[in-house]
C-alpha atoms as a PDB file:
ATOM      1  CA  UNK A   1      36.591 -94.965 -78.028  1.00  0.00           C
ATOM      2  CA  UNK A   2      33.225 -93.486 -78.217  1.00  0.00           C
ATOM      3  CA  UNK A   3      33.847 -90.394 -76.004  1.00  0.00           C
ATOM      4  CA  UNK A   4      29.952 -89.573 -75.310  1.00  0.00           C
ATOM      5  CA  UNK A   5      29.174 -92.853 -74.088  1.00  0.00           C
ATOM      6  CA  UNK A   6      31.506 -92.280 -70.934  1.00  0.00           C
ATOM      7  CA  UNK A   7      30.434 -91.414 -67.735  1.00  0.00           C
ATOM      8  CA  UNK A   8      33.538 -88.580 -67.407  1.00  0.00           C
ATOM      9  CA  UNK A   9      33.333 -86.442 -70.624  1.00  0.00           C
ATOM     10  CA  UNK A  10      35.296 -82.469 -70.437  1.00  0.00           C
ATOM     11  CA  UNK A  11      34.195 -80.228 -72.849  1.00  0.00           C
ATOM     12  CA  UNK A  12      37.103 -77.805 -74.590  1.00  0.00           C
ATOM     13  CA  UNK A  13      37.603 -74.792 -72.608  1.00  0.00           C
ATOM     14  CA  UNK A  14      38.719 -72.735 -75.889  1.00  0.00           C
ATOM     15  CA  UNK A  15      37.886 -73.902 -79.049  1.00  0.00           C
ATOM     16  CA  UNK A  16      39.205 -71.715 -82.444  1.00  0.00           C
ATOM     17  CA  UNK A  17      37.162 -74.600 -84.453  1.00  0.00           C
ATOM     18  CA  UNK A  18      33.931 -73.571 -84.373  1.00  0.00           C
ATOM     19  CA  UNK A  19      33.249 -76.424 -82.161  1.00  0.00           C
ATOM     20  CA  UNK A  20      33.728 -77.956 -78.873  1.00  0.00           C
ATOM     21  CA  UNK A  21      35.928 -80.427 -78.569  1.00  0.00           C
ATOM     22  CA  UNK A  22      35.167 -83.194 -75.984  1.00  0.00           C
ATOM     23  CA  UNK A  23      37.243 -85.768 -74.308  1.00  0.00           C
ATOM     24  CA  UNK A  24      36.870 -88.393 -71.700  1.00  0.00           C
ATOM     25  CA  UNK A  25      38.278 -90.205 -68.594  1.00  0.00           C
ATOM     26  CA  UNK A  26      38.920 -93.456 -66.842  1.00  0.00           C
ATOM     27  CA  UNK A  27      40.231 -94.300 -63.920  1.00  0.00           C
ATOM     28  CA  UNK A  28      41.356 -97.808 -63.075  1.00  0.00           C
ATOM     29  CA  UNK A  29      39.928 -99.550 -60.030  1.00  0.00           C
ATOM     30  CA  UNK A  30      42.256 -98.253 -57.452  1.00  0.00           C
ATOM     31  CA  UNK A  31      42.189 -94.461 -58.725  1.00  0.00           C
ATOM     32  CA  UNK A  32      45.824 -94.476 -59.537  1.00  0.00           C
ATOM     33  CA  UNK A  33      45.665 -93.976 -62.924  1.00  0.00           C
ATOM     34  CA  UNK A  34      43.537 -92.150 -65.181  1.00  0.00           C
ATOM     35  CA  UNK A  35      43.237 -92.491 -68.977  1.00  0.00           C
ATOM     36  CA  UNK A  36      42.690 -89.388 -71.026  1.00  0.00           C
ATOM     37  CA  UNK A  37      41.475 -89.750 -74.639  1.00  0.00           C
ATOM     38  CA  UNK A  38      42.600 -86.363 -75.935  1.00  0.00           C
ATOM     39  CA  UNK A  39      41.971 -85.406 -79.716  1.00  0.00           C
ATOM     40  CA  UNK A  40      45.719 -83.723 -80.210  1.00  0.00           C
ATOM     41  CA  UNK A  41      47.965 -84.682 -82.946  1.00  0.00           C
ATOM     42  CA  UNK A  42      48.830 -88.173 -83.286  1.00  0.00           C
ATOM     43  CA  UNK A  43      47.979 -89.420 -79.471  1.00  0.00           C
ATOM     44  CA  UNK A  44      44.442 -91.019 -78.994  1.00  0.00           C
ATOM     45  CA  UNK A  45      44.677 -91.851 -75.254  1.00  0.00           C
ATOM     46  CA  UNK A  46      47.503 -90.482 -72.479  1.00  0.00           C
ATOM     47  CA  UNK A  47      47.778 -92.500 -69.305  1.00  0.00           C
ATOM     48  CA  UNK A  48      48.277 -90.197 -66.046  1.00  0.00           C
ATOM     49  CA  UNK A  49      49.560 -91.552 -62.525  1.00  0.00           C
ATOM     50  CA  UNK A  50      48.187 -90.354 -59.460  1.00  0.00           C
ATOM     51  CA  UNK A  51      51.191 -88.286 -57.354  1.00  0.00           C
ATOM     52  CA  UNK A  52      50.518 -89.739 -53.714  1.00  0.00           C
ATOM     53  CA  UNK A  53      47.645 -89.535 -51.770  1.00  0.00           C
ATOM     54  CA  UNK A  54      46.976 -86.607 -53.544  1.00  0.00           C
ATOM     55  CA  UNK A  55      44.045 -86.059 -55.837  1.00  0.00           C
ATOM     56  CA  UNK A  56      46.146 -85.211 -59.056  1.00  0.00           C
ATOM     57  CA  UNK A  57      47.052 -87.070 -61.404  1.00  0.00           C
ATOM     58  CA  UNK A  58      50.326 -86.195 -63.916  1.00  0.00           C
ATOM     59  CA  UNK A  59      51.638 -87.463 -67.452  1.00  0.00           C
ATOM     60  CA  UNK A  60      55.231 -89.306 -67.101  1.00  0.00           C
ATOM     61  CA  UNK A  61      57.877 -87.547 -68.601  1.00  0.00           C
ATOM     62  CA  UNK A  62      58.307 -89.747 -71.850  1.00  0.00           C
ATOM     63  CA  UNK A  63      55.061 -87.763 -72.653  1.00  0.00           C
ATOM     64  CA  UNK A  64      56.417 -84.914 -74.407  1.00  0.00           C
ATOM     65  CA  UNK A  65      54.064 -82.486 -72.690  1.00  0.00           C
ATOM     66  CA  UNK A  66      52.706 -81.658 -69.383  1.00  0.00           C
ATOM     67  CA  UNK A  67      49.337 -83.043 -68.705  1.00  0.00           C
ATOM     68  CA  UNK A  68      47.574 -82.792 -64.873  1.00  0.00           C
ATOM     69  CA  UNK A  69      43.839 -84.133 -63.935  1.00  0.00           C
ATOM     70  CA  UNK A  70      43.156 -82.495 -60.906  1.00  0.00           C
ATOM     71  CA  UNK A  71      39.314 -82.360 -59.276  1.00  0.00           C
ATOM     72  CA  UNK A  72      37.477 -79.243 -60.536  1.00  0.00           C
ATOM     73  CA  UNK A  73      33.830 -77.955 -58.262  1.00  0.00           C
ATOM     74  CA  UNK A  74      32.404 -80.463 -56.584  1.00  0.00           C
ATOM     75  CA  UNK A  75      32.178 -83.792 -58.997  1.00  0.00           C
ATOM     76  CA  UNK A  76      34.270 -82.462 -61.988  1.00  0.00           C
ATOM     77  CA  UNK A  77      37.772 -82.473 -63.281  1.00  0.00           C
ATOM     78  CA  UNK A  78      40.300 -80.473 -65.358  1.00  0.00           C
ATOM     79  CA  UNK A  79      42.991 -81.355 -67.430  1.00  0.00           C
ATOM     80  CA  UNK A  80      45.471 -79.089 -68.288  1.00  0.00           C
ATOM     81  CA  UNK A  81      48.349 -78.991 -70.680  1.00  0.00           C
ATOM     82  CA  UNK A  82      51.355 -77.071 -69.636  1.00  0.00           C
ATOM     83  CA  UNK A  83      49.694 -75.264 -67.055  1.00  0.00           C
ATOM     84  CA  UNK A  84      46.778 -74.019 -69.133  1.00  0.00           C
ATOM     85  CA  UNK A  85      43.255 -75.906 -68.795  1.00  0.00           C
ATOM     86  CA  UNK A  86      42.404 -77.155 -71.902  1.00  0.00           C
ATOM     87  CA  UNK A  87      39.363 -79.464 -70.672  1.00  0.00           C
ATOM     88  CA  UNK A  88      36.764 -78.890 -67.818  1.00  0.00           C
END
């Protein structure tokens, strides 16, 4: 996955690395899934379900933590891990 070629890309909201950190996201063609491709440990991508008709979208629970997309301003997103935004 090259993450800079995708029309979503989140820049790291903290980065200790000297760097920023960038990830990106796709949704399938019905918006009830999103695909995060999150440079953390050993998982390259993390597939999120939308929760209703809501516009937030959550990690199952075999993931062993908490990750949320939710809309951020007016065309952006967040993801946050835990309840801490990570990406924006």
């Amino acid at each position: 996955m090259r993450v800079f070629e995708q029309k979503i890309k989140l820049k790291e909201v903290d980065s200790d690395k000297g760097y920023a950190s960038m990830t990106a996201v796709i949704f399938s063609k019905n918006m009830k899934k999103a695909e995060i491709f999150i440079p953390d440990g050993a998982a390259k991508s993390i597939i999120l379900e939308r929760q209703g008709k809501s516009r937030v979208w959550k990690s199952g629970k075999a993931i062993k933590d908490s990750y949320v997309l939710v809309p951020y301003k007016k065309k952006g997103y967040q993801i946050k891990k835990d309840d801490v935004v990570i990406y924006h």
